[in-house]
PDB file of N, CA and C in Angstrom:
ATOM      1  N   UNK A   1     -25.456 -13.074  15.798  1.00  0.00           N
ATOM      2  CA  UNK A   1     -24.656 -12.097  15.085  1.00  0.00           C
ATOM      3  C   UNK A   1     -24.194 -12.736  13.777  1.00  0.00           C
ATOM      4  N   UNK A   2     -24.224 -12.004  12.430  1.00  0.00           N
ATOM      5  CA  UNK A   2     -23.762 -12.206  11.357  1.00  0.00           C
ATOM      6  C   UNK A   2     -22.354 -12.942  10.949  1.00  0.00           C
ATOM      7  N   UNK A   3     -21.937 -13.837  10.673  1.00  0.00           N
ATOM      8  CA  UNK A   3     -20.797 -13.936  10.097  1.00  0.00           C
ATOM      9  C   UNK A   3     -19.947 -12.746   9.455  1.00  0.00           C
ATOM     10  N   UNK A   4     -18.443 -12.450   9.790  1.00  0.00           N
ATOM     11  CA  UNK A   4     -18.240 -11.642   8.814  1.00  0.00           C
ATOM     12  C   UNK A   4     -17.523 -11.987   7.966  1.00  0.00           C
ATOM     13  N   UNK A   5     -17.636 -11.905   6.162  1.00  0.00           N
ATOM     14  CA  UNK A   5     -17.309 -11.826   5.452  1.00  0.00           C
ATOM     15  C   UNK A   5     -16.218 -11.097   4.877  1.00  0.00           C
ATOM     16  N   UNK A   6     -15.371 -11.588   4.587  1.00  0.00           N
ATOM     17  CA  UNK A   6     -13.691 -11.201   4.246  1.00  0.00           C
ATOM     18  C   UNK A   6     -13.942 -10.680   2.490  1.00  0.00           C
ATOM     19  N   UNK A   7     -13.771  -9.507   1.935  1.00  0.00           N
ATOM     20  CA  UNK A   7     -13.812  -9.318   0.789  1.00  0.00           C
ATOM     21  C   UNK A   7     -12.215  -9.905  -0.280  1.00  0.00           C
ATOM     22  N   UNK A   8     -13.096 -10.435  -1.366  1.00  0.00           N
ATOM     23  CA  UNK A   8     -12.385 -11.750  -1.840  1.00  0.00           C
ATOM     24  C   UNK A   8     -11.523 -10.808  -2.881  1.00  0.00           C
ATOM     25  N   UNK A   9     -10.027 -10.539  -2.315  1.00  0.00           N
ATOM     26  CA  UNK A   9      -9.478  -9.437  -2.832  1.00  0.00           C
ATOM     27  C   UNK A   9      -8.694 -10.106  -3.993  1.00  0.00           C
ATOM     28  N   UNK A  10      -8.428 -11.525  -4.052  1.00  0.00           N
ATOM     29  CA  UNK A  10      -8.362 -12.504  -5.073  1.00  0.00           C
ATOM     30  C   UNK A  10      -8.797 -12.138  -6.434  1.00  0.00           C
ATOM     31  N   UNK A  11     -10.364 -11.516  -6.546  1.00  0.00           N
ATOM     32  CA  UNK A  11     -11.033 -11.635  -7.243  1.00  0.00           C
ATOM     33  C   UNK A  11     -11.183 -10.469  -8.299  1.00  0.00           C
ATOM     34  N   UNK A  12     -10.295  -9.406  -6.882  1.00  0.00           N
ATOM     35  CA  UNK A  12     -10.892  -8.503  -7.150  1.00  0.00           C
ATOM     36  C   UNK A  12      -9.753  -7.409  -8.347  1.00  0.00           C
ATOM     37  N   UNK A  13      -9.992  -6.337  -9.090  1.00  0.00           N
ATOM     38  CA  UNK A  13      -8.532  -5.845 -10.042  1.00  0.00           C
ATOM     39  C   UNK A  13      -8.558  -4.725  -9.676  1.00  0.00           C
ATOM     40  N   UNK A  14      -7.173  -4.490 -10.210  1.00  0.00           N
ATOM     41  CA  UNK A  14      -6.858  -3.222 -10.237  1.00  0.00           C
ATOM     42  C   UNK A  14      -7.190  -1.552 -11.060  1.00  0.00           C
ATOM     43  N   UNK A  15      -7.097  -0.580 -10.673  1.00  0.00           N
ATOM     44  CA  UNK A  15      -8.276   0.274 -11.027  1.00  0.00           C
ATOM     45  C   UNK A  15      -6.785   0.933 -12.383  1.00  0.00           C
ATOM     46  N   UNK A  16      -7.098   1.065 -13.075  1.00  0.00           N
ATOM     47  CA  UNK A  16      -6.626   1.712 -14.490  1.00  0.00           C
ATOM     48  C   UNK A  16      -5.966   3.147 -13.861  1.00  0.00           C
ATOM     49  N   UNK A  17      -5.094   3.477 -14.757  1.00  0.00           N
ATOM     50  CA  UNK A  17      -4.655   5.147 -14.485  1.00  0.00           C
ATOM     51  C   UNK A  17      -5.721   6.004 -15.085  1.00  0.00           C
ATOM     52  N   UNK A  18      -6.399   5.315 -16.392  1.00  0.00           N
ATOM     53  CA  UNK A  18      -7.418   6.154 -16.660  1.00  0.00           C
ATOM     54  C   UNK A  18      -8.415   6.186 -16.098  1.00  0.00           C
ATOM     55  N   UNK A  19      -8.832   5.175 -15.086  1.00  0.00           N
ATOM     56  CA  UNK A  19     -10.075   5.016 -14.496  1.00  0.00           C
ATOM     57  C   UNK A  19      -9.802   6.179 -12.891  1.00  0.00           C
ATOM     58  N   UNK A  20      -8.489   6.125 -12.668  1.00  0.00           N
ATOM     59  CA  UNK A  20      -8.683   7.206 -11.612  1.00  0.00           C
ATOM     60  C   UNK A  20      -8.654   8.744 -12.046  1.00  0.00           C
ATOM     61  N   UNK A  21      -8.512   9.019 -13.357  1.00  0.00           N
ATOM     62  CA  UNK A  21      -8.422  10.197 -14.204  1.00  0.00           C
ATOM     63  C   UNK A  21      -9.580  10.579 -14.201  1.00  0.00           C
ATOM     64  N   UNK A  22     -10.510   9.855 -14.796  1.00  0.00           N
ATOM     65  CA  UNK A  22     -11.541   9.966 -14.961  1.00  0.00           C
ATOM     66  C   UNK A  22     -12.313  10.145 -13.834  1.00  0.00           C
ATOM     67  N   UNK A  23     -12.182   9.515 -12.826  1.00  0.00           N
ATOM     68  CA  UNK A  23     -12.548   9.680 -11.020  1.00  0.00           C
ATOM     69  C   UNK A  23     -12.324  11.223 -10.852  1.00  0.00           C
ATOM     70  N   UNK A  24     -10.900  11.327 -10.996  1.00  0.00           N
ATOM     71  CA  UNK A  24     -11.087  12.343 -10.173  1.00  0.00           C
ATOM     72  C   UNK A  24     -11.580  13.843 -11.224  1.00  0.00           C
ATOM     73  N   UNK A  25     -11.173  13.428 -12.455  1.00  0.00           N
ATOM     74  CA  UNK A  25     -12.461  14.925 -13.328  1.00  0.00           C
ATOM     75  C   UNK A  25     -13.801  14.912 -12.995  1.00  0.00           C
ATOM     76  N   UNK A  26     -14.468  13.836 -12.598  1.00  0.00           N
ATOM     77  CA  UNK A  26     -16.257  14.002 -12.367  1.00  0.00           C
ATOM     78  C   UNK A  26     -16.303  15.169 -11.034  1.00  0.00           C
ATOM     79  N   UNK A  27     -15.266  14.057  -9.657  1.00  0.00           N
ATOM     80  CA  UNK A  27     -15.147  14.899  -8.873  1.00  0.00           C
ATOM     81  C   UNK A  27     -15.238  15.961  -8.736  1.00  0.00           C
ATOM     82  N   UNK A  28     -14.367  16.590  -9.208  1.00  0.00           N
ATOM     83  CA  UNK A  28     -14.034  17.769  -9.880  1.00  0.00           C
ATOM     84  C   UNK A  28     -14.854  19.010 -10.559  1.00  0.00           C
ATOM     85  N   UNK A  29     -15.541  17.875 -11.798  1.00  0.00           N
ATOM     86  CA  UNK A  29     -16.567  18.594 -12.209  1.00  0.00           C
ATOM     87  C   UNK A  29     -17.885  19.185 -11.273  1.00  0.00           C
ATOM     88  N   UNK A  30     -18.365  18.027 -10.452  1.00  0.00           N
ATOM     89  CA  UNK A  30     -19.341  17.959  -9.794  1.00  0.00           C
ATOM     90  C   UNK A  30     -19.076  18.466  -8.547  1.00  0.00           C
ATOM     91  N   UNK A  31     -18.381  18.411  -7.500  1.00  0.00           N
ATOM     92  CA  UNK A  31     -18.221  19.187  -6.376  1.00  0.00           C
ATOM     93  C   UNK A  31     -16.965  20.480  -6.589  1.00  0.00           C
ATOM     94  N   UNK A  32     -16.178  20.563  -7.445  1.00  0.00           N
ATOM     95  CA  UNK A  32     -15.233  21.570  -7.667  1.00  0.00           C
ATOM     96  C   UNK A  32     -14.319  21.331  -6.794  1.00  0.00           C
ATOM     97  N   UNK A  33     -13.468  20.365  -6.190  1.00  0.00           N
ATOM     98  CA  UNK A  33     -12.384  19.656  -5.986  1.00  0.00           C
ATOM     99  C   UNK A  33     -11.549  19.524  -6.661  1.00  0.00           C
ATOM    100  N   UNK A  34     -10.415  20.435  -5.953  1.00  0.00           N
ATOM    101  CA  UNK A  34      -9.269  19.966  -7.481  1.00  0.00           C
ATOM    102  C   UNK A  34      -8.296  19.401  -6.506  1.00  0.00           C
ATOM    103  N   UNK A  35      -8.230  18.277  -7.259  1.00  0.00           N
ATOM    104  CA  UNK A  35      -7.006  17.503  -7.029  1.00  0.00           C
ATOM    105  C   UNK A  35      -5.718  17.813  -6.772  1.00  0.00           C
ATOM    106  N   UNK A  36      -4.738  17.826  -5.778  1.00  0.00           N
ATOM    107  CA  UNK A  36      -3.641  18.442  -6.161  1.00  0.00           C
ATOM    108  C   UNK A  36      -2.438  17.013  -5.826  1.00  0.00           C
ATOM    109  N   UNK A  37      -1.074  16.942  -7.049  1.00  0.00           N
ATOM    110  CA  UNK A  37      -0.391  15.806  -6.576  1.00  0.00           C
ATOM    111  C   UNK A  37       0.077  15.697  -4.994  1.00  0.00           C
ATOM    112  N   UNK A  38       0.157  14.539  -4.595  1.00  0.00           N
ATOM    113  CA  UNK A  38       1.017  14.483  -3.474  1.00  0.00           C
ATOM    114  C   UNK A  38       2.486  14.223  -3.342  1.00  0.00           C
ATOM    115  N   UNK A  39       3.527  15.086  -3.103  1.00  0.00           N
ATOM    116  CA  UNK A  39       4.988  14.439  -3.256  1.00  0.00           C
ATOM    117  C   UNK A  39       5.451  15.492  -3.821  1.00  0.00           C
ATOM    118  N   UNK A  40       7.047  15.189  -3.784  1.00  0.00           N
ATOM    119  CA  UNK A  40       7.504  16.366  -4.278  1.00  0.00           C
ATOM    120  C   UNK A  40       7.352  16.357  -6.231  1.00  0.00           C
ATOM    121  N   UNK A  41       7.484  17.127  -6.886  1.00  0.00           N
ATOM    122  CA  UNK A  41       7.278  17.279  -8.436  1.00  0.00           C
ATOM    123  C   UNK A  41       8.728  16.603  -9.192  1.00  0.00           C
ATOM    124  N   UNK A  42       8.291  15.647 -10.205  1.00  0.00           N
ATOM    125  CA  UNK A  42       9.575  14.826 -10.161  1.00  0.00           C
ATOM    126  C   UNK A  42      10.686  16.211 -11.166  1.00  0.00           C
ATOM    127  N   UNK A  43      11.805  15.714 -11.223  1.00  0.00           N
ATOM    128  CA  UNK A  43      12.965  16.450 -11.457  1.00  0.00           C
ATOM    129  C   UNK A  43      13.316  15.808 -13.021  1.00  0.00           C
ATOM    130  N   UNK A  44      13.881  17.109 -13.526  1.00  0.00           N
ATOM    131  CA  UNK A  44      14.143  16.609 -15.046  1.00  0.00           C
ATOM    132  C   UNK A  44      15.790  15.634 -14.720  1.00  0.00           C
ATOM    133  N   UNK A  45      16.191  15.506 -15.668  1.00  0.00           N
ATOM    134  CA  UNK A  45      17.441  14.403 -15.907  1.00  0.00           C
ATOM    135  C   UNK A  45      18.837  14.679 -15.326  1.00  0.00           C
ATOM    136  N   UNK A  46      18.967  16.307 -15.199  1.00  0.00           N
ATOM    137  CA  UNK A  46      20.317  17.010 -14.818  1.00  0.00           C
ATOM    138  C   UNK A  46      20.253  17.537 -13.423  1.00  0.00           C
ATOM    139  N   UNK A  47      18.576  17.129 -12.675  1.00  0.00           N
ATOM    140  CA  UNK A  47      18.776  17.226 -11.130  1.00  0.00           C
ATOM    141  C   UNK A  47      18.931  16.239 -10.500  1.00  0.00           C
ATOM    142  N   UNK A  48      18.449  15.213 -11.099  1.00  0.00           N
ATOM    143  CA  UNK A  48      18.224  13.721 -10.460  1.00  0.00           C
ATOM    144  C   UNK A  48      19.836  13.256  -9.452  1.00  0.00           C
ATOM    145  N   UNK A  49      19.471  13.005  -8.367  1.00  0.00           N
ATOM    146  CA  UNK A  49      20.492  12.665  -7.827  1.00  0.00           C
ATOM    147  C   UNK A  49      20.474  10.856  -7.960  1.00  0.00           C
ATOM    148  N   UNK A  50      21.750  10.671  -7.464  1.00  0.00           N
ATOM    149  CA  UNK A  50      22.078   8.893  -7.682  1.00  0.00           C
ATOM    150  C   UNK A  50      22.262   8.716  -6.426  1.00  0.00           C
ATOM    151  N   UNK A  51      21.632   7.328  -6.099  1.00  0.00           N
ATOM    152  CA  UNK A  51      21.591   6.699  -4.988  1.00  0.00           C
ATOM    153  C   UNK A  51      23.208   5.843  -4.820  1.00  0.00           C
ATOM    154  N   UNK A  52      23.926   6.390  -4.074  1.00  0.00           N
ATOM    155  CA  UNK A  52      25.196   5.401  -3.161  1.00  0.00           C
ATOM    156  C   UNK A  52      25.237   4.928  -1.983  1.00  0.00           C
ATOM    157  N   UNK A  53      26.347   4.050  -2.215  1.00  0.00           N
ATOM    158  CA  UNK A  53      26.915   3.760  -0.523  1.00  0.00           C
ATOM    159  C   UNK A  53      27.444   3.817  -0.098  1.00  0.00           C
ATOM    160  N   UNK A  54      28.249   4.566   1.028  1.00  0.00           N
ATOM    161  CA  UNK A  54      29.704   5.633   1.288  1.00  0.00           C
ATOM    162  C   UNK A  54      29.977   5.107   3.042  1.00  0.00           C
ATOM    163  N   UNK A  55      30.393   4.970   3.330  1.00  0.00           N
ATOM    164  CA  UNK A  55      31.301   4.540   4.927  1.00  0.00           C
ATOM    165  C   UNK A  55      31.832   5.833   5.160  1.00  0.00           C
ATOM    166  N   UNK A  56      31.294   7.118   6.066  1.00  0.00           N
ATOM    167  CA  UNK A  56      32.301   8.055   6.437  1.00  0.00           C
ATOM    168  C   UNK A  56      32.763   7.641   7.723  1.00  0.00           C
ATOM    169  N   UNK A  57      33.414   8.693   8.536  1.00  0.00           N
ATOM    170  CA  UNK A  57      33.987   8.315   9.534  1.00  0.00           C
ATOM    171  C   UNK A  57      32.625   8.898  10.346  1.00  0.00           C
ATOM    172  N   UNK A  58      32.420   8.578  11.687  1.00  0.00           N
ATOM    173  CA  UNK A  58      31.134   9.130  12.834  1.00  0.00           C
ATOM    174  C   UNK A  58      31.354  10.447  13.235  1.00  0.00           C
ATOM    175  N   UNK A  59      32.690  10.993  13.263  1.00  0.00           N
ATOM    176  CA  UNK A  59      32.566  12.315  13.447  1.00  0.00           C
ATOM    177  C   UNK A  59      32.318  12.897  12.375  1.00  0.00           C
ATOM    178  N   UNK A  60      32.002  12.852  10.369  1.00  0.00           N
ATOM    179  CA  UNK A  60      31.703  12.981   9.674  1.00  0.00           C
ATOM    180  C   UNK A  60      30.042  13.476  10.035  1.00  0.00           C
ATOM    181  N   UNK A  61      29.390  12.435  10.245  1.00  0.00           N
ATOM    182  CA  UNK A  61      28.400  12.293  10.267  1.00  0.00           C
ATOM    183  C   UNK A  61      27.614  13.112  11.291  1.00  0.00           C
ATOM    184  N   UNK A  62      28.248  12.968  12.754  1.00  0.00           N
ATOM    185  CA  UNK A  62      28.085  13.940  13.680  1.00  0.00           C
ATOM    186  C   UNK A  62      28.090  15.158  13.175  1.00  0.00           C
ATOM    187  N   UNK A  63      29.143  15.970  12.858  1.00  0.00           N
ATOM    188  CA  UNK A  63      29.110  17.372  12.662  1.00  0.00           C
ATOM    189  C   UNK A  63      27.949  17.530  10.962  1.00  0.00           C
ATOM    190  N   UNK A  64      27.665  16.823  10.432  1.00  0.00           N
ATOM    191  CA  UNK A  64      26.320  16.892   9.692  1.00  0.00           C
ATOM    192  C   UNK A  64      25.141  16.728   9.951  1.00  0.00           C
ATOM    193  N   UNK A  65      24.753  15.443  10.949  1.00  0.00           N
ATOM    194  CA  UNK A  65      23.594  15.987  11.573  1.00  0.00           C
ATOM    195  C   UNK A  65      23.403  17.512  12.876  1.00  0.00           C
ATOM    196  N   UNK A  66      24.816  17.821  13.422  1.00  0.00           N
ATOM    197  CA  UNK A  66      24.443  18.749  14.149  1.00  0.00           C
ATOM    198  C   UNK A  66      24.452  19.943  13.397  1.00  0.00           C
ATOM    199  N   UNK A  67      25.092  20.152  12.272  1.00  0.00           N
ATOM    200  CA  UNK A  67      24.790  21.294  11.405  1.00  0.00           C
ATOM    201  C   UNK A  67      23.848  21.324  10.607  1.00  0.00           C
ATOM    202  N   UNK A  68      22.844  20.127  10.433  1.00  0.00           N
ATOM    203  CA  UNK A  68      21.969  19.817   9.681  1.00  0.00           C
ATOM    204  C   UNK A  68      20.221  20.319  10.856  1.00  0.00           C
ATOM    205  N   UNK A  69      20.568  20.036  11.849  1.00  0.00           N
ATOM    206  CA  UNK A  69      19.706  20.739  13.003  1.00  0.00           C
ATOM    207  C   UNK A  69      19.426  21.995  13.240  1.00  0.00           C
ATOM    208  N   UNK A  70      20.987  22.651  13.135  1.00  0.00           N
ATOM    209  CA  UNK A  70      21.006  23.898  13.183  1.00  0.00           C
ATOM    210  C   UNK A  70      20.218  24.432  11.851  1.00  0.00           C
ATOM    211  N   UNK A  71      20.440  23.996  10.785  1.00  0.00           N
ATOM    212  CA  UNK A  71      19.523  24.758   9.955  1.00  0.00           C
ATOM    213  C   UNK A  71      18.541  24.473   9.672  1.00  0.00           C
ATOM    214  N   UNK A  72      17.842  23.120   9.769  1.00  0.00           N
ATOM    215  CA  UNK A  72      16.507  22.999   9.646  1.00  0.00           C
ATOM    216  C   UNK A  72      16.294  21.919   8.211  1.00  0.00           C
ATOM    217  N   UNK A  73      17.137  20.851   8.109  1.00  0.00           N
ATOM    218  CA  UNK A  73      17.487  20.508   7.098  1.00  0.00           C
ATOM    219  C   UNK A  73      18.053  18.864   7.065  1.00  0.00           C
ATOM    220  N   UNK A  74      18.262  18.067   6.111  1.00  0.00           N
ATOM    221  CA  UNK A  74      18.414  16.640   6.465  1.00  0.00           C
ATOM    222  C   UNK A  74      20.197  16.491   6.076  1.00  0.00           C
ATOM    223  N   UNK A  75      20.431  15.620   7.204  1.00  0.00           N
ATOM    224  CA  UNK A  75      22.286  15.626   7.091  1.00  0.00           C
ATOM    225  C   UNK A  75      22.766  15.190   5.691  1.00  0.00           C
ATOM    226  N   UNK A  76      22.011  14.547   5.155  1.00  0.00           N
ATOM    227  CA  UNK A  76      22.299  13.994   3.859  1.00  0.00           C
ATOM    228  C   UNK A  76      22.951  15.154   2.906  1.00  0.00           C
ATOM    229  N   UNK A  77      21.266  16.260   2.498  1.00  0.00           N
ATOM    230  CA  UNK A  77      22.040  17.638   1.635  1.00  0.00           C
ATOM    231  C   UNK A  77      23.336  18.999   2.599  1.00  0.00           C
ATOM    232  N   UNK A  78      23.744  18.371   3.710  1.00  0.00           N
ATOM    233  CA  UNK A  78      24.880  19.053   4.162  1.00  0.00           C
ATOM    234  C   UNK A  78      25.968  18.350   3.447  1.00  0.00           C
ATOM    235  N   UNK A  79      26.182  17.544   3.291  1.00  0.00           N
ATOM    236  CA  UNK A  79      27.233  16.277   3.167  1.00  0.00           C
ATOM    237  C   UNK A  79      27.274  16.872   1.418  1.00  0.00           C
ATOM    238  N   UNK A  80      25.929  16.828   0.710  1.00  0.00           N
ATOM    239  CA  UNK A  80      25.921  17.169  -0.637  1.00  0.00           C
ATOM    240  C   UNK A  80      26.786  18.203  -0.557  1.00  0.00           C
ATOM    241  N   UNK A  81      26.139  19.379   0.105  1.00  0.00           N
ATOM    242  CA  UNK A  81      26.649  21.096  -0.233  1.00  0.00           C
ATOM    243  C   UNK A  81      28.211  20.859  -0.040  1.00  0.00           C
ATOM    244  N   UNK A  82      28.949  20.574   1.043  1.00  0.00           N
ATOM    245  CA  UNK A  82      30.049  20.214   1.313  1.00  0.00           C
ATOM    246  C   UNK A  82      31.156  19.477   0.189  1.00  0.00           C
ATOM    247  N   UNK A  83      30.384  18.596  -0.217  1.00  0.00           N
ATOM    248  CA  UNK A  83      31.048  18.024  -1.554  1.00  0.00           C
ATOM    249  C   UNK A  83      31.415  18.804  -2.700  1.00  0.00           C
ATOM    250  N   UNK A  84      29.689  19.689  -2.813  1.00  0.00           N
ATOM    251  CA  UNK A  84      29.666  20.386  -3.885  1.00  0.00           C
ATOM    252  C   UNK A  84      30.742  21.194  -4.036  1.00  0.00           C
ATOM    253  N   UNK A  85      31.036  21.837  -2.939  1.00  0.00           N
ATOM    254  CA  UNK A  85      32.109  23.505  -2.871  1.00  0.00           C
ATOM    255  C   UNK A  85      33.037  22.852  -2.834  1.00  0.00           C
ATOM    256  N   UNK A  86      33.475  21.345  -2.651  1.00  0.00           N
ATOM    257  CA  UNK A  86      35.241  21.083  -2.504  1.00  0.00           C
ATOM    258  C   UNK A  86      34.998  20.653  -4.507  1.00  0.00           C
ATOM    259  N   UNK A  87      34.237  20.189  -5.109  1.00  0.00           N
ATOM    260  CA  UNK A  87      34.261  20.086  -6.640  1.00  0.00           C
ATOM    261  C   UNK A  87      34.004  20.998  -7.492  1.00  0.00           C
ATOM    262  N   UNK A  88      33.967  22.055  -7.207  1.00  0.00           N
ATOM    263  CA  UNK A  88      33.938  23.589  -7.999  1.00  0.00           C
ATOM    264  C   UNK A  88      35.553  23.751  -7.528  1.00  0.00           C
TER     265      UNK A  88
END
């Protein structure tokens, strides 16, 4: 049986933003594949939320993930909405 050979990733570079541009228009051209992004679509400057670090209390947190269940939704933007309506 053959030795197997480890590809020498050392050696090897990285592919350009234009080189996957260009990838994926031939694609494209040639089988009619359209690309679509993956992820959510980034946000202009006045949605962007800021990353913190906050200590609530556990029953805080409790009644946000269980109201966060109930609707189908991550406890994090309950905690937001909640904030929001006590700062209006």
């Amino acid at each position: 049986m053959p030795k197997k050979v480890e590809f020498p990733f050392e050696k090897a570079r990285r592919i350009t933003p234009e080189e996957v541009m260009a990838a994926e228009t031939a694609i494209q051209e040639q089988f009619g594949i359209n690309y679509s992004r993956v992820g959510r679509p980034p946000k202009n400057e006045t949605e962007k939320y800021q990353a913190v670090s906050i200590r609530l209390h556990p029953q805080v947190i409790a009644w946000a993930k269980a109201e966060a269940e109930k609707r189908g939704v991550g406890y994090q933007t309950i905690i937001n909405e909640a904030l929001l309506k006590l700062s209006v």
